[in-house]
C-alpha atoms as a PDB file:
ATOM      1  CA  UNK A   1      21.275  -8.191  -5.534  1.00  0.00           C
ATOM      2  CA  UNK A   2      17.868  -8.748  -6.835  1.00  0.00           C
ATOM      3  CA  UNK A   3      17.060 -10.743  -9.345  1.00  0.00           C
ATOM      4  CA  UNK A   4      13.385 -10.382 -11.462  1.00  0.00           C
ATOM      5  CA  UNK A   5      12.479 -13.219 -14.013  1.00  0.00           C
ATOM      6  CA  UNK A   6       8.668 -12.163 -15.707  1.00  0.00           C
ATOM      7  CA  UNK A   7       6.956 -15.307 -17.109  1.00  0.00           C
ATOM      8  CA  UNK A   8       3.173 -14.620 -18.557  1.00  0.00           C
ATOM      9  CA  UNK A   9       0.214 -17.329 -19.368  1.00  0.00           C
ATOM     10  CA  UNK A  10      -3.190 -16.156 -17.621  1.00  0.00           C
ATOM     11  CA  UNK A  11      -1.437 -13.945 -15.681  1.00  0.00           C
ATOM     12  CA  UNK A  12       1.798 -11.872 -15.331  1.00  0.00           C
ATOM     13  CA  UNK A  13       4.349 -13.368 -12.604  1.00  0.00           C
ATOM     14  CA  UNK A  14       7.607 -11.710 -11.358  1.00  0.00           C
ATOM     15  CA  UNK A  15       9.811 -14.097  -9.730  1.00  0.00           C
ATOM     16  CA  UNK A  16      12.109 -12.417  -7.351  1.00  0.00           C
ATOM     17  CA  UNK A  17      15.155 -13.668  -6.011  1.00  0.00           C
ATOM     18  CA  UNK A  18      17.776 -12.357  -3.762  1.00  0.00           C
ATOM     19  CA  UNK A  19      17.673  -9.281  -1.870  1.00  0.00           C
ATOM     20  CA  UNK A  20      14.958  -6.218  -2.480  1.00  0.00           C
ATOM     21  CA  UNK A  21      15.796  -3.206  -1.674  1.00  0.00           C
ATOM     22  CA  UNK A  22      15.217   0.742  -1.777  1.00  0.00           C
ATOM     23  CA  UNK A  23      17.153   1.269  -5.030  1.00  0.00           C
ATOM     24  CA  UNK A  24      15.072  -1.765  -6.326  1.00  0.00           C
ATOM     25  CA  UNK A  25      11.929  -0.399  -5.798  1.00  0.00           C
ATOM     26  CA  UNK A  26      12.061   1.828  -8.924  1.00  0.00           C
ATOM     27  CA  UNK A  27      12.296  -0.759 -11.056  1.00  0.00           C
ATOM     28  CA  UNK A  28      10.023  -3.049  -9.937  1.00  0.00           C
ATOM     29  CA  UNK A  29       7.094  -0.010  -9.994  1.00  0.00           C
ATOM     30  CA  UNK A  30       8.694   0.825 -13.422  1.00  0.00           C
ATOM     31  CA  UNK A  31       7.799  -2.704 -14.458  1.00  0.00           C
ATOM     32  CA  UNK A  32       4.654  -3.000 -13.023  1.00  0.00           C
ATOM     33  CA  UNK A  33       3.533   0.418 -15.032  1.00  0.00           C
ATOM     34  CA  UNK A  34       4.451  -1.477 -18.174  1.00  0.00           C
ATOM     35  CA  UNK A  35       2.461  -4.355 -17.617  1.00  0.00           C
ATOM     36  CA  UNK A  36      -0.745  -1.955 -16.924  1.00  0.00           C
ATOM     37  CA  UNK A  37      -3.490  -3.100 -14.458  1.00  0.00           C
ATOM     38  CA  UNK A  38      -2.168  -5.473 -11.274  1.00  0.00           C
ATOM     39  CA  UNK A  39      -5.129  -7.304 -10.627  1.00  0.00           C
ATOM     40  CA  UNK A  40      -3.197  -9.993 -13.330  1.00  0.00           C
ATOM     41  CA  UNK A  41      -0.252  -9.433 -11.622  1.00  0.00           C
ATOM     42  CA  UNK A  42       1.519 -11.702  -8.790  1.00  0.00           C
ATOM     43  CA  UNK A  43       5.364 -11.559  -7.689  1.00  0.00           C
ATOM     44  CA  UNK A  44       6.605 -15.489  -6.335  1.00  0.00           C
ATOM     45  CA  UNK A  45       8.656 -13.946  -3.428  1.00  0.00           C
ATOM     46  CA  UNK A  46       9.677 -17.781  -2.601  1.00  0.00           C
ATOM     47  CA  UNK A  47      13.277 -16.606  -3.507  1.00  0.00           C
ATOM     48  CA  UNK A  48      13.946 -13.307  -1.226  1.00  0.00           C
ATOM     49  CA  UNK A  49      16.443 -13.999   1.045  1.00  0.00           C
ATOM     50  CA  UNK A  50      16.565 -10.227   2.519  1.00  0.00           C
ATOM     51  CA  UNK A  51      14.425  -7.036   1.983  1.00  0.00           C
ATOM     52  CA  UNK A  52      14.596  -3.834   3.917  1.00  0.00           C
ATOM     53  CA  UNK A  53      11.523  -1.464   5.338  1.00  0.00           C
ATOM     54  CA  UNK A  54      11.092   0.544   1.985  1.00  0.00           C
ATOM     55  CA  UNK A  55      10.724  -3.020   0.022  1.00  0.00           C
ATOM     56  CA  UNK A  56       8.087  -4.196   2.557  1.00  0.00           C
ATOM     57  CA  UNK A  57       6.146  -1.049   2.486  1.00  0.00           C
ATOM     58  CA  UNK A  58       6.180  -1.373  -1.243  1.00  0.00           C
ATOM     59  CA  UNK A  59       5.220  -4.920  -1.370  1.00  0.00           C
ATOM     60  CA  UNK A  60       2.123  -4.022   1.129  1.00  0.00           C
ATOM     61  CA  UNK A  61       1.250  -0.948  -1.678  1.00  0.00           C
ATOM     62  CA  UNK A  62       1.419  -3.159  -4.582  1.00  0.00           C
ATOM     63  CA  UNK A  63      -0.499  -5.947  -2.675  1.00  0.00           C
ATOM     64  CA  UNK A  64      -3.291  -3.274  -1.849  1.00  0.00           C
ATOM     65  CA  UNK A  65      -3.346  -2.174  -5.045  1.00  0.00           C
ATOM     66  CA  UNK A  66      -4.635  -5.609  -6.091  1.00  0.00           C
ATOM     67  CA  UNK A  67      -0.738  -7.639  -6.756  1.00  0.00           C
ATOM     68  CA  UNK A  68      -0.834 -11.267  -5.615  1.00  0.00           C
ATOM     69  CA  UNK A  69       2.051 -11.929  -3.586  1.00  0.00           C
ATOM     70  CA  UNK A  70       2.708 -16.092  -3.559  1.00  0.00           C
ATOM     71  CA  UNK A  71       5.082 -17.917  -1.424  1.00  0.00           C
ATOM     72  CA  UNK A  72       5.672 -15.170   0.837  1.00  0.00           C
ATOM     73  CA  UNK A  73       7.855 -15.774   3.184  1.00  0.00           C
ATOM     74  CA  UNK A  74       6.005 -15.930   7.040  1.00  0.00           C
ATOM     75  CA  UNK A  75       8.750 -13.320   8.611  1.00  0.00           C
ATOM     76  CA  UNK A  76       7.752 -11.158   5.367  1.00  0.00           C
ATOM     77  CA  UNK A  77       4.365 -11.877   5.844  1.00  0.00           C
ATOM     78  CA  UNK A  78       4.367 -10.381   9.181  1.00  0.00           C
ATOM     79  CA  UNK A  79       6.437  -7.675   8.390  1.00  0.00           C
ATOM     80  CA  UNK A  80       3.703  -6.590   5.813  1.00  0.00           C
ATOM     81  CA  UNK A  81       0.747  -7.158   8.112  1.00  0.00           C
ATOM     82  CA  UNK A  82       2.781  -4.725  10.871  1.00  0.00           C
ATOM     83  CA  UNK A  83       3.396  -2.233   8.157  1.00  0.00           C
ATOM     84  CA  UNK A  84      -0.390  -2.344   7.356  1.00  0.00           C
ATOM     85  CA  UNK A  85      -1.055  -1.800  11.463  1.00  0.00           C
ATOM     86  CA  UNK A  86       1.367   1.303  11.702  1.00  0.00           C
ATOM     87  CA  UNK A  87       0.066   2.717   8.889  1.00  0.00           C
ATOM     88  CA  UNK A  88      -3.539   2.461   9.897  1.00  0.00           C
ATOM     89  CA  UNK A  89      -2.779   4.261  14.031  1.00  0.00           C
ATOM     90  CA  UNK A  90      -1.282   6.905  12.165  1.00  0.00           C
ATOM     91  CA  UNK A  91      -4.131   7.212   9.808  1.00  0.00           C
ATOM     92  CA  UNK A  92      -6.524   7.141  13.090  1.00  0.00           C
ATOM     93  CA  UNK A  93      -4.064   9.517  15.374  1.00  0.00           C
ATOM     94  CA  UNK A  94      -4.011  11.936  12.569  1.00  0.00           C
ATOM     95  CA  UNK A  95      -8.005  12.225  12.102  1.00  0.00           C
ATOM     96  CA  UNK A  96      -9.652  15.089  13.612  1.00  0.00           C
ATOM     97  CA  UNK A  97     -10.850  14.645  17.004  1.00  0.00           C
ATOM     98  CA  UNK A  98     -14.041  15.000  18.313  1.00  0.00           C
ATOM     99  CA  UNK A  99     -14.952  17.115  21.382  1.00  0.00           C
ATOM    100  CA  UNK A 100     -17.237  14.875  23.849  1.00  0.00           C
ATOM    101  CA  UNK A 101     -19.936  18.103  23.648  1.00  0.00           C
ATOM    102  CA  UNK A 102     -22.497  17.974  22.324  1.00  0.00           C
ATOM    103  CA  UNK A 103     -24.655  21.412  20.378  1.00  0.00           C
ATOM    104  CA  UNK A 104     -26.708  23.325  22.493  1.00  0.00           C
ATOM    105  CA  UNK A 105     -29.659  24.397  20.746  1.00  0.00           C
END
């Protein structure tokens, strides 16, 4: 069960606690829409005890997207940073190849 406490001075911080999952996903994006802009916005994940893929390839999104992610766990972390490697081979095994020709004039 996840747990989301918002607290707000210069910036907006989510602290989550407990586990994140694919049903939680929602409501996290649902509460980041409300809050606007992320580049204000940080989640403290110091509290996650257990997340699954969908909740890691959020967090990388979100963390794109400009969200500061603090005390992130190192096996989250790393998790992220392999999400961010798949997705980038697939980006390059899906781009159009070039031929090794070159034009004849």
């Amino acid at each position: 069960m996840l747990k989301i406490q918002r607290s707000a001075n210069d910036k907006v911080v989510f602290t989550l606690s407990g586990r994140i999952e694919a049903e939680d996903v929602a409501e996290l994006q649902r509460l980041f829409d409300l809050e606007g802009e992320g580049d204000h916005l940080t989640l403290d994940l110091k509290d996650v005890t257990l997340l699954d893929r969908d909740a890691v390839k959020f967090l990388a999104r979100r963390e794109a997207d400009g969200i500061q992610l603090d005390n992130c766990p190192a096996y989250i972390r790393e998790w992220i940073e392999r999400e961010k490697e798949h997705k980038n081979r697939r980006k390059r095994s899906n781009a159009p190849k070039r031929s090794g020709r070159r034009p004849t004039s």
